[in-house]
PDB file of N, CA and C in Angstrom:
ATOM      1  N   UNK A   1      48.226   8.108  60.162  1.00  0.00           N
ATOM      2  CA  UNK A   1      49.446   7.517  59.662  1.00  0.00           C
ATOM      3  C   UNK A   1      49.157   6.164  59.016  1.00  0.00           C
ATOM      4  N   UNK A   2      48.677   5.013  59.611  1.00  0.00           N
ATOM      5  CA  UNK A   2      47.858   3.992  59.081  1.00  0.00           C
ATOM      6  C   UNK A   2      46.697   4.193  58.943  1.00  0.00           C
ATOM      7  N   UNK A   3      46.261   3.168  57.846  1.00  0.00           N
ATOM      8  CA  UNK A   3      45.045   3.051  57.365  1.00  0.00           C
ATOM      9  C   UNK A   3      44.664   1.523  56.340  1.00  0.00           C
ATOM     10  N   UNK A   4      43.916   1.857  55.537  1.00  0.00           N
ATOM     11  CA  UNK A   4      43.688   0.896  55.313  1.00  0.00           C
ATOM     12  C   UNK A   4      43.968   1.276  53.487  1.00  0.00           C
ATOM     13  N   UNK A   5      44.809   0.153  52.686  1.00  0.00           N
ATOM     14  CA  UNK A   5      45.097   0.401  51.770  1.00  0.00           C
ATOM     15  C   UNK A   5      44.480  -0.804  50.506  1.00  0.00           C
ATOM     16  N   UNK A   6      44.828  -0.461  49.255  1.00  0.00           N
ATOM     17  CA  UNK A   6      44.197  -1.075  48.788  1.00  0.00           C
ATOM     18  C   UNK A   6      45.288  -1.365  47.170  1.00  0.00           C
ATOM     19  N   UNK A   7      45.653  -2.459  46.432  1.00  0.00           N
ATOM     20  CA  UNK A   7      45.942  -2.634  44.990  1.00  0.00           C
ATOM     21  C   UNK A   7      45.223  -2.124  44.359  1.00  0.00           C
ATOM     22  N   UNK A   8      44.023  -1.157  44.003  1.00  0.00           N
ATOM     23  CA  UNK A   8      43.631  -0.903  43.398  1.00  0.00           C
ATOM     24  C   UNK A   8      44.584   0.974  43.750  1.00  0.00           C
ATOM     25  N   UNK A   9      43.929   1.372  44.504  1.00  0.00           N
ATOM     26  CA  UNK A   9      45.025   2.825  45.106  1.00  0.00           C
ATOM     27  C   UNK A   9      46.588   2.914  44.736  1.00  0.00           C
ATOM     28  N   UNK A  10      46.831   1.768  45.025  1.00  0.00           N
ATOM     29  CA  UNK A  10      48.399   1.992  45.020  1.00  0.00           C
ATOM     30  C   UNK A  10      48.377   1.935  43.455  1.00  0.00           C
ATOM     31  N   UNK A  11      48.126   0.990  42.430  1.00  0.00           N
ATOM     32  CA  UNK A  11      48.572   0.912  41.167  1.00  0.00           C
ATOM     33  C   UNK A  11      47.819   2.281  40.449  1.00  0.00           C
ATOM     34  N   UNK A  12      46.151   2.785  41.193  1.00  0.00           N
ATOM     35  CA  UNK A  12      46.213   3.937  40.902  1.00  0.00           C
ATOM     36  C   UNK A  12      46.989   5.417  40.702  1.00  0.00           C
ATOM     37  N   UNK A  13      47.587   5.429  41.326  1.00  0.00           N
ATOM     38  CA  UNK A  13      48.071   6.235  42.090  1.00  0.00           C
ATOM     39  C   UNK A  13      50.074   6.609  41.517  1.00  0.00           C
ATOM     40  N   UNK A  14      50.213   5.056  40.663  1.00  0.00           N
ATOM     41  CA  UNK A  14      51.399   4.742  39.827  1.00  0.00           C
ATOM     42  C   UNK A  14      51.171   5.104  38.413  1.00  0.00           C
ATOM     43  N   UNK A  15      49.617   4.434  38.200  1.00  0.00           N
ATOM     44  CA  UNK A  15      49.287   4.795  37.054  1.00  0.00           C
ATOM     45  C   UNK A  15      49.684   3.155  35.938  1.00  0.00           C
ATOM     46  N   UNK A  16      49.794   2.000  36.867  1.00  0.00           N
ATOM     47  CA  UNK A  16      49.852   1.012  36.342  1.00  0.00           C
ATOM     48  C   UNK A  16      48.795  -0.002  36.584  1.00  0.00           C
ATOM     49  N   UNK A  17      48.469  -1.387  35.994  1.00  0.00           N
ATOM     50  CA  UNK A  17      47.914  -1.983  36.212  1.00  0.00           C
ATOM     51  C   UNK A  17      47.802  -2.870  37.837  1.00  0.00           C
ATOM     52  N   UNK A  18      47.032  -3.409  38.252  1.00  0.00           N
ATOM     53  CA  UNK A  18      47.146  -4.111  39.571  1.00  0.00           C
ATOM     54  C   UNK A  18      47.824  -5.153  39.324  1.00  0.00           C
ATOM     55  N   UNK A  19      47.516  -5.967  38.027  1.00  0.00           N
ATOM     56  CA  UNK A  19      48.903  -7.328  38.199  1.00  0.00           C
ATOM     57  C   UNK A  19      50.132  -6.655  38.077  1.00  0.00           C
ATOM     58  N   UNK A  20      50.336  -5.717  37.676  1.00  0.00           N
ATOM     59  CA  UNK A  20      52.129  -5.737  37.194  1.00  0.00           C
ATOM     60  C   UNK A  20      52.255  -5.107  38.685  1.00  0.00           C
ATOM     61  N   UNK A  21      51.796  -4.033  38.821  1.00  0.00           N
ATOM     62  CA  UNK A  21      51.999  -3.379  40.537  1.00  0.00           C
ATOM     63  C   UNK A  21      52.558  -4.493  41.362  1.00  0.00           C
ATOM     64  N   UNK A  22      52.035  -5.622  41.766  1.00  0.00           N
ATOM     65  CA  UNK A  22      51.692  -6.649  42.409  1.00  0.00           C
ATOM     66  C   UNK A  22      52.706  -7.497  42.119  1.00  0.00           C
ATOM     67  N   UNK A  23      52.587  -7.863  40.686  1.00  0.00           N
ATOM     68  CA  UNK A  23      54.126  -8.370  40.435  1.00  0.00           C
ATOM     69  C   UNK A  23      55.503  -8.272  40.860  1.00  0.00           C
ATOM     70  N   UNK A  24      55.329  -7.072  40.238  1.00  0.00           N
ATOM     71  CA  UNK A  24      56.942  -5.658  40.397  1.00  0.00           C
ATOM     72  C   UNK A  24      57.007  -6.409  42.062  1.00  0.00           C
ATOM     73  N   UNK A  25      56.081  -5.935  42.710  1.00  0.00           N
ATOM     74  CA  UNK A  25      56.412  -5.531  44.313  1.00  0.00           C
ATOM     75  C   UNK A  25      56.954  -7.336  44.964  1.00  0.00           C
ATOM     76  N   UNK A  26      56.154  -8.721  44.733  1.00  0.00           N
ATOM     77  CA  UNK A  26      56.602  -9.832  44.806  1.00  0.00           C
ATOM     78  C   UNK A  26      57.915 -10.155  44.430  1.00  0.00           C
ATOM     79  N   UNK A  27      58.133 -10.047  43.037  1.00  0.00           N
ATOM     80  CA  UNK A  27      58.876  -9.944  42.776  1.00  0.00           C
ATOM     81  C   UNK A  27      60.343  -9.741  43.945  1.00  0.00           C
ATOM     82  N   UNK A  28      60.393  -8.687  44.129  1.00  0.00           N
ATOM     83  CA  UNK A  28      61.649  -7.524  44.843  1.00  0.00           C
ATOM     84  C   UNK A  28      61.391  -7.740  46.129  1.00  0.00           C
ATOM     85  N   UNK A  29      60.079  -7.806  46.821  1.00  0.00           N
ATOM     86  CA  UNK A  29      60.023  -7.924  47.968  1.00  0.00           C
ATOM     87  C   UNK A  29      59.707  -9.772  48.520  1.00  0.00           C
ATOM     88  N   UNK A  30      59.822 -10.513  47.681  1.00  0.00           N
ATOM     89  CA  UNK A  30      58.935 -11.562  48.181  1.00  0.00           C
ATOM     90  C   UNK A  30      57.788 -12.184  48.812  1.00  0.00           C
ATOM     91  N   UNK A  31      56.973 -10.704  48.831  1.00  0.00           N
ATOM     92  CA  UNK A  31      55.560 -11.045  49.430  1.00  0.00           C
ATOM     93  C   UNK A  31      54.597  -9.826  48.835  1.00  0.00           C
ATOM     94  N   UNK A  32      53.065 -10.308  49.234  1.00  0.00           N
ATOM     95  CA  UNK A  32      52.228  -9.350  48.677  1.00  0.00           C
ATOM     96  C   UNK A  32      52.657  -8.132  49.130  1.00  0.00           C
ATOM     97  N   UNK A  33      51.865  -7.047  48.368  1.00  0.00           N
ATOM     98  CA  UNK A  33      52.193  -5.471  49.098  1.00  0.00           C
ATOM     99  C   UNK A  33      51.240  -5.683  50.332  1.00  0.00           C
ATOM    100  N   UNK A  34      49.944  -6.065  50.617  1.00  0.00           N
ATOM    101  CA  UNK A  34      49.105  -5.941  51.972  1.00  0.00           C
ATOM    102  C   UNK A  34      50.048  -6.861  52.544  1.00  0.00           C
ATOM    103  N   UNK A  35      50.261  -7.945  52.752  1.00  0.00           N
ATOM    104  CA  UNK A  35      51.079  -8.956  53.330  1.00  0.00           C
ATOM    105  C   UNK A  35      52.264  -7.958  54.310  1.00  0.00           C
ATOM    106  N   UNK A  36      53.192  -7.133  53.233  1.00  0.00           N
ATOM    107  CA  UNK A  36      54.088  -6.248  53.950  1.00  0.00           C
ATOM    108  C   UNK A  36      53.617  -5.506  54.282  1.00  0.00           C
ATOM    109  N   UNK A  37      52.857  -4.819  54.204  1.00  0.00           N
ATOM    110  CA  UNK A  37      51.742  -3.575  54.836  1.00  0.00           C
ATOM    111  C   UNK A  37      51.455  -3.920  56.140  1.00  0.00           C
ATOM    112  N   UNK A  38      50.580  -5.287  56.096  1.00  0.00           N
ATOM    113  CA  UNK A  38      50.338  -6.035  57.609  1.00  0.00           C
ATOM    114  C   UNK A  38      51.567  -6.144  58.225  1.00  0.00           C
ATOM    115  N   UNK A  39      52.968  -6.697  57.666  1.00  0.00           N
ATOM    116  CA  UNK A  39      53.874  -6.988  58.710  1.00  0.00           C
ATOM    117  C   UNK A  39      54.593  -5.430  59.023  1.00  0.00           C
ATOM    118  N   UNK A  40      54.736  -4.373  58.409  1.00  0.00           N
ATOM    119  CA  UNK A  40      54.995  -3.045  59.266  1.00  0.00           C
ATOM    120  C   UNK A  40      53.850  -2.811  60.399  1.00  0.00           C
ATOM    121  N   UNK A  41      52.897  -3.003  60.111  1.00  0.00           N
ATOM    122  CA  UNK A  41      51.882  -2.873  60.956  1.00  0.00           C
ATOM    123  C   UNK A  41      52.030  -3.480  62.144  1.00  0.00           C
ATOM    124  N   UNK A  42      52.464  -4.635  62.089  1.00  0.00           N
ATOM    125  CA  UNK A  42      52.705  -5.681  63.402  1.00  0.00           C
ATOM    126  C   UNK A  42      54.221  -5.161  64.063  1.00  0.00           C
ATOM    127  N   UNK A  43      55.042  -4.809  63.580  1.00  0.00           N
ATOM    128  CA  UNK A  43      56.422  -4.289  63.620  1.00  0.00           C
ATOM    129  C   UNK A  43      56.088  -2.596  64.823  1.00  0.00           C
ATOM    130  N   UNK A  44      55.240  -2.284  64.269  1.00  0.00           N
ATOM    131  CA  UNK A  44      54.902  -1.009  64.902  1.00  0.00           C
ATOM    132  C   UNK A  44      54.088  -1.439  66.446  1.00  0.00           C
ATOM    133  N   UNK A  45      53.131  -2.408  66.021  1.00  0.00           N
ATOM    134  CA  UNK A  45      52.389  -2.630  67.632  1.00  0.00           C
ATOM    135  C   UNK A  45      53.344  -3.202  68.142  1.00  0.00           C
ATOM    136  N   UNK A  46      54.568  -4.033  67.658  1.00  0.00           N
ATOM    137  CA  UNK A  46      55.258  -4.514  69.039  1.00  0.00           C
ATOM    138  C   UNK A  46      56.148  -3.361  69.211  1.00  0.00           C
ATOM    139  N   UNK A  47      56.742  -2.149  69.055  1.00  0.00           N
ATOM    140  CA  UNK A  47      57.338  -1.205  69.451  1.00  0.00           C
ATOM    141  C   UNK A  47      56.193  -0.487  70.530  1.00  0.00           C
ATOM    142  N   UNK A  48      54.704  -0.409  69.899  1.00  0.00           N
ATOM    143  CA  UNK A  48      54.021   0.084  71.210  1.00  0.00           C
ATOM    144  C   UNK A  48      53.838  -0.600  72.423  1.00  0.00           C
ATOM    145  N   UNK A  49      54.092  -1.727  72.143  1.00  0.00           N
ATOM    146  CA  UNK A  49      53.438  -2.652  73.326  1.00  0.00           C
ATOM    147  C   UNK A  49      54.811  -2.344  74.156  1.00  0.00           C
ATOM    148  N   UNK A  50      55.992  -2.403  73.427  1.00  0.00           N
ATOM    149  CA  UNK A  50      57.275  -2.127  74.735  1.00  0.00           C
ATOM    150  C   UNK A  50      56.988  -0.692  75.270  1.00  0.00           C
ATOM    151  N   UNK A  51      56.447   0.112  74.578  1.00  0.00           N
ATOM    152  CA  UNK A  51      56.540   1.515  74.950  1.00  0.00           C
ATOM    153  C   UNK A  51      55.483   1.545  76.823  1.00  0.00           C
ATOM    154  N   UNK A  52      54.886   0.447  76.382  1.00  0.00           N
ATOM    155  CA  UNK A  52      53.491   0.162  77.451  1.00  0.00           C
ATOM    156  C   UNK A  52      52.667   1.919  77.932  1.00  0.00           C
ATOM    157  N   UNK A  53      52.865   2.596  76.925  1.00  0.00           N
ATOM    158  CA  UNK A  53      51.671   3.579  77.101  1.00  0.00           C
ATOM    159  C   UNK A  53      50.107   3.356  76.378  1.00  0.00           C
ATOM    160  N   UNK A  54      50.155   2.146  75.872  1.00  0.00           N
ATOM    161  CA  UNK A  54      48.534   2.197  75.358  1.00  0.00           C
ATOM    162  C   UNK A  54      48.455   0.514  75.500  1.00  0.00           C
ATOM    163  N   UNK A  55      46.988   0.407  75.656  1.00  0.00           N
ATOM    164  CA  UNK A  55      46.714  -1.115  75.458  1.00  0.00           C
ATOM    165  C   UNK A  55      46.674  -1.762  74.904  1.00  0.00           C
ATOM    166  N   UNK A  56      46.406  -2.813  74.458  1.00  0.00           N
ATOM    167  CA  UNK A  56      46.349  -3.645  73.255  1.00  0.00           C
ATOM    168  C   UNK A  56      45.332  -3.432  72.563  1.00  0.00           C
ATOM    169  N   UNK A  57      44.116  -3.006  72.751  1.00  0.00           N
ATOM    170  CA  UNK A  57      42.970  -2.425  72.102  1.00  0.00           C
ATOM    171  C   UNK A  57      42.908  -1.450  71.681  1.00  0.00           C
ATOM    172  N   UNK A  58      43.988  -0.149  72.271  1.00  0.00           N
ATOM    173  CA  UNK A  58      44.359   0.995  71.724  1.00  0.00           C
ATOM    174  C   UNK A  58      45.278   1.070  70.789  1.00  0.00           C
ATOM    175  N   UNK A  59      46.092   0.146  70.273  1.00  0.00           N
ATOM    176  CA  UNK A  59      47.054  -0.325  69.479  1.00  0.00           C
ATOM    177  C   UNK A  59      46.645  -0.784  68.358  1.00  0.00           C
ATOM    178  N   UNK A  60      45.837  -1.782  68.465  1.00  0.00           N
ATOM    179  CA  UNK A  60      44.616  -1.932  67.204  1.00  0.00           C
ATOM    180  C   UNK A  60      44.138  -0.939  66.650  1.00  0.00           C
ATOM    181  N   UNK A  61      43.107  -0.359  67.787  1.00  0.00           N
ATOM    182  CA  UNK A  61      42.477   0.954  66.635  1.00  0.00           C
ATOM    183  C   UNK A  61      43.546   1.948  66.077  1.00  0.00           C
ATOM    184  N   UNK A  62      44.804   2.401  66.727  1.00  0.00           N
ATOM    185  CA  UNK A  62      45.833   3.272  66.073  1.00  0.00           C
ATOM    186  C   UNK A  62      46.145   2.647  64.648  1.00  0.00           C
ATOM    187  N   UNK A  63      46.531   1.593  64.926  1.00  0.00           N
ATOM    188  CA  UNK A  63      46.396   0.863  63.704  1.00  0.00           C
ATOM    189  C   UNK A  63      45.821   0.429  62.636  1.00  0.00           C
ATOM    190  N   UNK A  64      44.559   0.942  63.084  1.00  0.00           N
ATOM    191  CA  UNK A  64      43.841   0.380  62.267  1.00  0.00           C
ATOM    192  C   UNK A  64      43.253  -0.751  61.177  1.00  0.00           C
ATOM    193  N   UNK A  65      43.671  -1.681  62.524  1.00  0.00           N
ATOM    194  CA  UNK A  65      43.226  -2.844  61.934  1.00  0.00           C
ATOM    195  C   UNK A  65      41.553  -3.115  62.895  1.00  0.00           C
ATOM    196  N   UNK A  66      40.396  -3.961  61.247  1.00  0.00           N
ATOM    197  CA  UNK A  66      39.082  -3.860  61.611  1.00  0.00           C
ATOM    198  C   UNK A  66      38.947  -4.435  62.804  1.00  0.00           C
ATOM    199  N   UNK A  67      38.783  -5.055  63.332  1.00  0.00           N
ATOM    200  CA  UNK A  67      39.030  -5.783  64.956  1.00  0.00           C
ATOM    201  C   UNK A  67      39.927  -6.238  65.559  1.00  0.00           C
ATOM    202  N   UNK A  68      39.603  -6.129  66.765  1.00  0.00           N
ATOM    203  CA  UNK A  68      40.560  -6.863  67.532  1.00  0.00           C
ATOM    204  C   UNK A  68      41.336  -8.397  67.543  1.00  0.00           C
ATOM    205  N   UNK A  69      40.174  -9.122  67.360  1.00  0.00           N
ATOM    206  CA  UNK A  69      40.548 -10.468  66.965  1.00  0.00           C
ATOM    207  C   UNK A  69      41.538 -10.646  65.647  1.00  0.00           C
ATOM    208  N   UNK A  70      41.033  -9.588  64.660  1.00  0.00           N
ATOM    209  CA  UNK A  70      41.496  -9.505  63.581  1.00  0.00           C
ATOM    210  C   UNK A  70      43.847  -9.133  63.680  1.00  0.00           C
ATOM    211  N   UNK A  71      43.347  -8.324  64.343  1.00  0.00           N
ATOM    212  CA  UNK A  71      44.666  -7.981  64.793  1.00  0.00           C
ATOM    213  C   UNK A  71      45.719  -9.040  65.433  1.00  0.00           C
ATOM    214  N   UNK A  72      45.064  -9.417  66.904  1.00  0.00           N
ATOM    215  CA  UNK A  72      45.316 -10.132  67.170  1.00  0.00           C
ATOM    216  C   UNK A  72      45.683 -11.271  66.246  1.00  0.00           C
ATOM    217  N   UNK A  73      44.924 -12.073  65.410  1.00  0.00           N
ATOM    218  CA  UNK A  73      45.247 -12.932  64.619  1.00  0.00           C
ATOM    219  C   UNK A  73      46.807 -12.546  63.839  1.00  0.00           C
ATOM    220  N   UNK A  74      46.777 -11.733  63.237  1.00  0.00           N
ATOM    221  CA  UNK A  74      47.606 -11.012  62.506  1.00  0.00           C
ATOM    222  C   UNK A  74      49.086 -10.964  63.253  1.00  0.00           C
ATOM    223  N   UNK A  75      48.861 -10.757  64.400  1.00  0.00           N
ATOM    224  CA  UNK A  75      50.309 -10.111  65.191  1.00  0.00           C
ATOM    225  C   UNK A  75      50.772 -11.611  65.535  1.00  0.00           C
ATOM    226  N   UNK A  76      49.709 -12.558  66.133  1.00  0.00           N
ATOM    227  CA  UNK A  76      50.195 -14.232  65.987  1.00  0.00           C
ATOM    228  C   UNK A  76      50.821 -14.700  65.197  1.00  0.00           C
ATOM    229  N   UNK A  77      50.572 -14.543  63.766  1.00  0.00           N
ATOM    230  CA  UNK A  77      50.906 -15.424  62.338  1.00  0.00           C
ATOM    231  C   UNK A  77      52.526 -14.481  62.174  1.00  0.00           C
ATOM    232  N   UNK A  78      52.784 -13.427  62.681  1.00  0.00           N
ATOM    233  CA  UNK A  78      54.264 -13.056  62.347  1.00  0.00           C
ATOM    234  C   UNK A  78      55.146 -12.624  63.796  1.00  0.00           C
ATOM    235  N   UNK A  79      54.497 -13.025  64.784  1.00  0.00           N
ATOM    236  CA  UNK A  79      55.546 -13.264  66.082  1.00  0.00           C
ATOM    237  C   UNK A  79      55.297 -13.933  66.662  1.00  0.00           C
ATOM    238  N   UNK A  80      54.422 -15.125  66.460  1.00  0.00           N
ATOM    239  CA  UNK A  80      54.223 -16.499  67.225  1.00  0.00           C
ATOM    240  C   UNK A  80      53.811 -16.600  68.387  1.00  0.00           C
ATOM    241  N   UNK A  81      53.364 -15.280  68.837  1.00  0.00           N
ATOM    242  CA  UNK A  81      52.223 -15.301  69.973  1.00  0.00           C
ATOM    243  C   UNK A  81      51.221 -14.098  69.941  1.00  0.00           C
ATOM    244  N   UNK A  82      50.476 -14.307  70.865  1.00  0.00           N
ATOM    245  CA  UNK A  82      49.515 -12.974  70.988  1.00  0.00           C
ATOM    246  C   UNK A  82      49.759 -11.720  71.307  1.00  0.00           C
ATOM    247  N   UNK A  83      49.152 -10.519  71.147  1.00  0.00           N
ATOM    248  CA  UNK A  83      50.109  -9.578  71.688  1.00  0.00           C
ATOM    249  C   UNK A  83      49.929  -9.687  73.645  1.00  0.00           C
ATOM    250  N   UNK A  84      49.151 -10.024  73.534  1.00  0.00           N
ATOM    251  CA  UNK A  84      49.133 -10.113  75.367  1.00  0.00           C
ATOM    252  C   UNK A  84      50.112 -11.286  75.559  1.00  0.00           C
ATOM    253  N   UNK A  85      50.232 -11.937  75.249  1.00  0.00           N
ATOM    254  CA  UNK A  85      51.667 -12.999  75.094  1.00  0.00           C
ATOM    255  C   UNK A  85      53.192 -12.152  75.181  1.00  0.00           C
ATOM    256  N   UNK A  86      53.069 -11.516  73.898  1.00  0.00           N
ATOM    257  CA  UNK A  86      54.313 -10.445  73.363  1.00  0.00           C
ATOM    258  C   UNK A  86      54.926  -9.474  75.141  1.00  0.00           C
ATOM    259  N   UNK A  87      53.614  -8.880  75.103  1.00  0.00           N
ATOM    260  CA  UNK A  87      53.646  -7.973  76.602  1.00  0.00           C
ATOM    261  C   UNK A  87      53.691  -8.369  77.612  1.00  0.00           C
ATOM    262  N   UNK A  88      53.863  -9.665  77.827  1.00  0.00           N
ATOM    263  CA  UNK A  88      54.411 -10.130  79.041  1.00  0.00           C
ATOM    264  C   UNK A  88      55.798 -10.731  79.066  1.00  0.00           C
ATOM    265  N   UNK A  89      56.091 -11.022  77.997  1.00  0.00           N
ATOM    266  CA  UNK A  89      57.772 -11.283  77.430  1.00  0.00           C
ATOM    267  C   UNK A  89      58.279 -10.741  77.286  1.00  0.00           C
ATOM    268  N   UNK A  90      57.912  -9.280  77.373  1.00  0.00           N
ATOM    269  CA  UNK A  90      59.007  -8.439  77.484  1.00  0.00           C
ATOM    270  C   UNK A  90      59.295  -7.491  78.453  1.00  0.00           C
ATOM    271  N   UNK A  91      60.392  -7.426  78.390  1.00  0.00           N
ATOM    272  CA  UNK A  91      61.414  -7.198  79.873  1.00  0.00           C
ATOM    273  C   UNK A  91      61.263  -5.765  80.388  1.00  0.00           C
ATOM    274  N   UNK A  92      60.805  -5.468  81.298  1.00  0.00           N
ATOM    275  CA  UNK A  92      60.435  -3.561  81.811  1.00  0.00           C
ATOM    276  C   UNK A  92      61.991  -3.295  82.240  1.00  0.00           C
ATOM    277  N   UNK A  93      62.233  -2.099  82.029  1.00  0.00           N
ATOM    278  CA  UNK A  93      63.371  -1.380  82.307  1.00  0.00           C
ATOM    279  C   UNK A  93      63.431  -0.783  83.623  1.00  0.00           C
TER     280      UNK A  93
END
């Protein structure tokens, strides 16, 4: 389901150039296309982390983001903590 994507694929794949692709998408969305790519990505590990059937290391690789740290970094810069932070803030049913 994830993976790893690329401006060159996507504008391939349109059949347009990478600046206008890139444009178009800033434009309308206000941020890069990887930028929003990363933040669904982060959107999805914090739905797993409430689900608490996989770990935080198993959440990464589903995700496929290249490391852990990497991830980690990532899930910091758009929910203001770590995900082991995230998973303890939130409330078990």
């Amino acid at each position: 389901m994830y993976g790893k994507i690329s401006i060159s694929q996507i504008s391939a794949q349109l059949h347009y150039g990478k600046t206008h692709v890139s444009n178009v998408f800033k434009k309308a969305y206000g941020r890069s296309i990887i930028d929003y790519y990363t933040y669904i990505k982060v959107e999805e590990a914090k739905r797993l982390i409430r689900e608490r059937n996989h770990s935080i290391t198993e959440i990464a690789d589903r995700l496929k983001f290249d490391t852990l740290q990497y991830f980690s970094m990532r899930f910091r810069k758009y929910v203001g903590m770590s995900p082991r932070e995230y998973a303890k803030s939130v409330k078990v049913d």
